[in-house]
C-alpha atoms as a PDB file:
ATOM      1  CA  UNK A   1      -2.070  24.923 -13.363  1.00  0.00           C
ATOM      2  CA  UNK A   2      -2.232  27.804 -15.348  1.00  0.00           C
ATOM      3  CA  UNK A   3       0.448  30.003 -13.047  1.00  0.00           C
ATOM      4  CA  UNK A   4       2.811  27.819 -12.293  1.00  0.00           C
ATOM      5  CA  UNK A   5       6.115  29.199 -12.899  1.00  0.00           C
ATOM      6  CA  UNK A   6       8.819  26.472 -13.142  1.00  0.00           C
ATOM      7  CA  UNK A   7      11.432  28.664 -10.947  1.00  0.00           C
ATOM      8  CA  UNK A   8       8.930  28.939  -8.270  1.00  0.00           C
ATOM      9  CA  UNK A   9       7.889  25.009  -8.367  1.00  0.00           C
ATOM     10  CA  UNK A  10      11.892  24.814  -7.974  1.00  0.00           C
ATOM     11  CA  UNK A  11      12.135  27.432  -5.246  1.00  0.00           C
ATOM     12  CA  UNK A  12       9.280  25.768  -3.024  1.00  0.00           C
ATOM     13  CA  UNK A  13      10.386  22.331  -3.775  1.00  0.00           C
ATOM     14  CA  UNK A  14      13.006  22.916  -1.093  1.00  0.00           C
ATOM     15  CA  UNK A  15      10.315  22.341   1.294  1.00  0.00           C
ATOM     16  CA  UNK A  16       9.862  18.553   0.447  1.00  0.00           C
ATOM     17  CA  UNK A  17      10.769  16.208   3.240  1.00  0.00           C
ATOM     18  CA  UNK A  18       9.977  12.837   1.596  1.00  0.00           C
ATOM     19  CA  UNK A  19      10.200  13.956  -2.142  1.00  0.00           C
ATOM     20  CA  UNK A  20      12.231  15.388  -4.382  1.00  0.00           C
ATOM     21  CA  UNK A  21      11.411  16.983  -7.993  1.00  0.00           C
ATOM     22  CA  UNK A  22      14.049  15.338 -10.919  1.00  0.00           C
ATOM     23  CA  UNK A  23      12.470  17.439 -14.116  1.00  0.00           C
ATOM     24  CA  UNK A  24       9.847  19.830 -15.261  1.00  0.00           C
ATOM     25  CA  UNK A  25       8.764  20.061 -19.026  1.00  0.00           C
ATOM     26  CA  UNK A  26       6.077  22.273 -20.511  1.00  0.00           C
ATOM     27  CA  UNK A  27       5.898  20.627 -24.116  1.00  0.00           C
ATOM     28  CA  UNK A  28       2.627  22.743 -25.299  1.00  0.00           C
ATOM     29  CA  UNK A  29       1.573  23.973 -22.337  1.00  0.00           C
ATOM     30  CA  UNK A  30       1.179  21.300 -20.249  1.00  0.00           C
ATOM     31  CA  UNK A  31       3.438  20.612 -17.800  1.00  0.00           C
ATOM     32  CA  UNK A  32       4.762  17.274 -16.649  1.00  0.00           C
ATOM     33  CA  UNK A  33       6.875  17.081 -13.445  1.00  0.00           C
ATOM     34  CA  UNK A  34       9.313  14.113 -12.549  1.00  0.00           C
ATOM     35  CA  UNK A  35       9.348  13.260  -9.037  1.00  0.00           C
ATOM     36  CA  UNK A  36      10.456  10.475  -6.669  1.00  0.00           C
ATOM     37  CA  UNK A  37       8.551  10.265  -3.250  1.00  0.00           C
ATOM     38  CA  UNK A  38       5.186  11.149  -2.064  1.00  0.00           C
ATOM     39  CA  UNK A  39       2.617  12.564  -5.072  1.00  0.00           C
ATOM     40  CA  UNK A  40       0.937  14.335  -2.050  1.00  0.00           C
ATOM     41  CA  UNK A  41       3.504  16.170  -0.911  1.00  0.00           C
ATOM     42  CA  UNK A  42       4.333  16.949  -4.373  1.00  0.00           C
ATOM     43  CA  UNK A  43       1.110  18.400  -4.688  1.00  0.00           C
ATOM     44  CA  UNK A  44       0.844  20.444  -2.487  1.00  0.00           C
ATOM     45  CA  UNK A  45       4.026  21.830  -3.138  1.00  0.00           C
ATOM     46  CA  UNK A  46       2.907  22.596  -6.734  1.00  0.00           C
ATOM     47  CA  UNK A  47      -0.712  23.811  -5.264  1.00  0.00           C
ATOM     48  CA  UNK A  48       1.415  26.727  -3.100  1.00  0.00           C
ATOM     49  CA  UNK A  49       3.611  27.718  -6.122  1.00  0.00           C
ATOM     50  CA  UNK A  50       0.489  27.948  -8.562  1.00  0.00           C
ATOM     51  CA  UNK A  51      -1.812  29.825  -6.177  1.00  0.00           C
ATOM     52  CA  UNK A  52      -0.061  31.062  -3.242  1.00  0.00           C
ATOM     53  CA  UNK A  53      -1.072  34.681  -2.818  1.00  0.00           C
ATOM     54  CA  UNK A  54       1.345  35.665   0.347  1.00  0.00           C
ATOM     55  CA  UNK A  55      -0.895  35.460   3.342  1.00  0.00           C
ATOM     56  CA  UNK A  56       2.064  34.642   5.210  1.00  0.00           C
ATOM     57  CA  UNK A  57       0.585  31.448   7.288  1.00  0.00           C
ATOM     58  CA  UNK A  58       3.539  29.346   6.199  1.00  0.00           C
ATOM     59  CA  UNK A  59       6.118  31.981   7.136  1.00  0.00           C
ATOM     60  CA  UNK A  60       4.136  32.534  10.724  1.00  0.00           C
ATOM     61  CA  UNK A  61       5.108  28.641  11.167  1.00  0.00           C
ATOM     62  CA  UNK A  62       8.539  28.301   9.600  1.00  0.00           C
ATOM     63  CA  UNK A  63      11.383  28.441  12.922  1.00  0.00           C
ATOM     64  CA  UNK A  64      14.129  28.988  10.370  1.00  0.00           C
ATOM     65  CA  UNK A  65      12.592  32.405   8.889  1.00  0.00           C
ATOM     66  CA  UNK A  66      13.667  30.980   5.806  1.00  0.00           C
ATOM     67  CA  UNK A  67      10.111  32.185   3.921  1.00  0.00           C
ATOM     68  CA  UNK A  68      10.388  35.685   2.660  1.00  0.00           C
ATOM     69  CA  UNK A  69       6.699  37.388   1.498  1.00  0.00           C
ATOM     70  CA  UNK A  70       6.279  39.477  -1.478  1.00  0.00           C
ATOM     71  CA  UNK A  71       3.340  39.054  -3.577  1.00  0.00           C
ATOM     72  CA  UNK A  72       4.106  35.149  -2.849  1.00  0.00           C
ATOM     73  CA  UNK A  73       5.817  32.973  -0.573  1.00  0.00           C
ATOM     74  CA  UNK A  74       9.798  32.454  -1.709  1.00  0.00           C
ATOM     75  CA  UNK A  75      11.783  30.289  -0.047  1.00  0.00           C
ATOM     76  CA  UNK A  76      15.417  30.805   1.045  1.00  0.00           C
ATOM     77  CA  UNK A  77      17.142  27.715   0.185  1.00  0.00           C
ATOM     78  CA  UNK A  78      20.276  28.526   2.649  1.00  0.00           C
ATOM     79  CA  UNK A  79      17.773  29.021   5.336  1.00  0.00           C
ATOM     80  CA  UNK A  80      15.192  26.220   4.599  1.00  0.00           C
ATOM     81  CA  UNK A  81      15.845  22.689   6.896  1.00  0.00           C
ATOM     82  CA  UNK A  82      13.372  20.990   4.738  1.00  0.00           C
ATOM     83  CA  UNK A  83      11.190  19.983   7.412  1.00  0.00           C
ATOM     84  CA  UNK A  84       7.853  20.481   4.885  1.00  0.00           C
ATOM     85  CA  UNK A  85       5.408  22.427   8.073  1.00  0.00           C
ATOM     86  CA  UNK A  86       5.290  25.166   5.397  1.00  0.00           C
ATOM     87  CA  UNK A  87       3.502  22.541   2.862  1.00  0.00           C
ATOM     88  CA  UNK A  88       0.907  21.356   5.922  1.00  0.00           C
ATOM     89  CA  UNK A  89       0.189  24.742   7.225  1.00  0.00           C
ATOM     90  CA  UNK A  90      -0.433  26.345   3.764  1.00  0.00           C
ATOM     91  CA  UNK A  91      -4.661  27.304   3.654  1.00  0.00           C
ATOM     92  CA  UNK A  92      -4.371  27.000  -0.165  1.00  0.00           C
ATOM     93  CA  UNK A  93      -3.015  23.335  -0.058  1.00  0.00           C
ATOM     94  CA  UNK A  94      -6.171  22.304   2.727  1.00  0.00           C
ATOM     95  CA  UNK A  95      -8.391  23.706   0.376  1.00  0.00           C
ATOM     96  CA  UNK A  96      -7.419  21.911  -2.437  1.00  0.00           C
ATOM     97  CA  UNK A  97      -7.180  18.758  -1.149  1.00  0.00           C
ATOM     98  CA  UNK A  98     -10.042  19.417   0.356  1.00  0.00           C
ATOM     99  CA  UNK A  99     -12.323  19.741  -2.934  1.00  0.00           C
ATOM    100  CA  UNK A 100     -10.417  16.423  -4.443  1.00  0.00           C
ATOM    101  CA  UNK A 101     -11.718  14.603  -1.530  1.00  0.00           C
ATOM    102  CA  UNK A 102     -15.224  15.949  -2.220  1.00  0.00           C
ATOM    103  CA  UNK A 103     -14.536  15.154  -6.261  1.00  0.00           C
ATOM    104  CA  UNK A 104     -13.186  11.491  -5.130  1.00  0.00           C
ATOM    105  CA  UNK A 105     -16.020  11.037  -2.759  1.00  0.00           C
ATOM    106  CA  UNK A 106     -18.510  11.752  -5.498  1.00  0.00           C
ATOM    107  CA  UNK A 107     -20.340  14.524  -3.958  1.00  0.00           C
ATOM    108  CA  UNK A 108     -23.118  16.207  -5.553  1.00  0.00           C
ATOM    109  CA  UNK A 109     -22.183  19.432  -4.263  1.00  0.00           C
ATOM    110  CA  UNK A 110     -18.380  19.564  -5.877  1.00  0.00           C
ATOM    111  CA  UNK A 111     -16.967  20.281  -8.669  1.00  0.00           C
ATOM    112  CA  UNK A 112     -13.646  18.702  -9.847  1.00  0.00           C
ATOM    113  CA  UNK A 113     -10.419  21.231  -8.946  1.00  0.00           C
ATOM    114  CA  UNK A 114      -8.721  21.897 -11.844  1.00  0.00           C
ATOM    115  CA  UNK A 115      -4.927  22.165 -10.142  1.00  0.00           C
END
């Protein structure tokens, strides 16, 4: 994921319901995240903290108000229940997952996502 700022994959992570992130290292460039839980929550966790670009979905849906919009989504961790709506609701998530199905299904028409 070439964007993904550690901070934010910290900041969003306080969305996880069933998971939790335990360490993030970027030996060379690539980044390798420790987790415990579910790797598909924890994707699309990192998904919205690579490409989020603020169109405000997941703040329409939180009933805290604990997601504040800039450029991207930030959560406020005092605010934030944990309740993960914010990771289900996200378009940029869906759409990711949705070309790995394709990829995994073997379409002709995909092409693998690079997340």
């Amino acid at each position: 994921m070439r964007n993904l700022e550690p901070s934010r994959l910290l900041n969003l992570s306080k969305s996880l319901r069933r998971s939790e992130i335990l360490r993030i290292d970027n030996p060379e460039g690539q980044f390798r995240i420790s987790f415990r839980g579910d790797p598909l929550e924890v994707l699309r966790v990192i998904v919205r903290a690579s490409l989020c670009g603020g169109c405000g979905v997941c703040s329409d849906y939180c009933g805290r108000g604990a997601i504040r919009l800039g450029a991207r989504a930030e959560i406020d961790e005092k605010l934030c229940s944990g309740c993960g709506r914010c990771n289900e609701v996200c378009p940029l998530s869906a759409y990711a997952f949705r070309l790995l199905e394709l990829r995994d299904l073997g379409s002709s028409t995909s092409r693998p996502a690079h997340i």
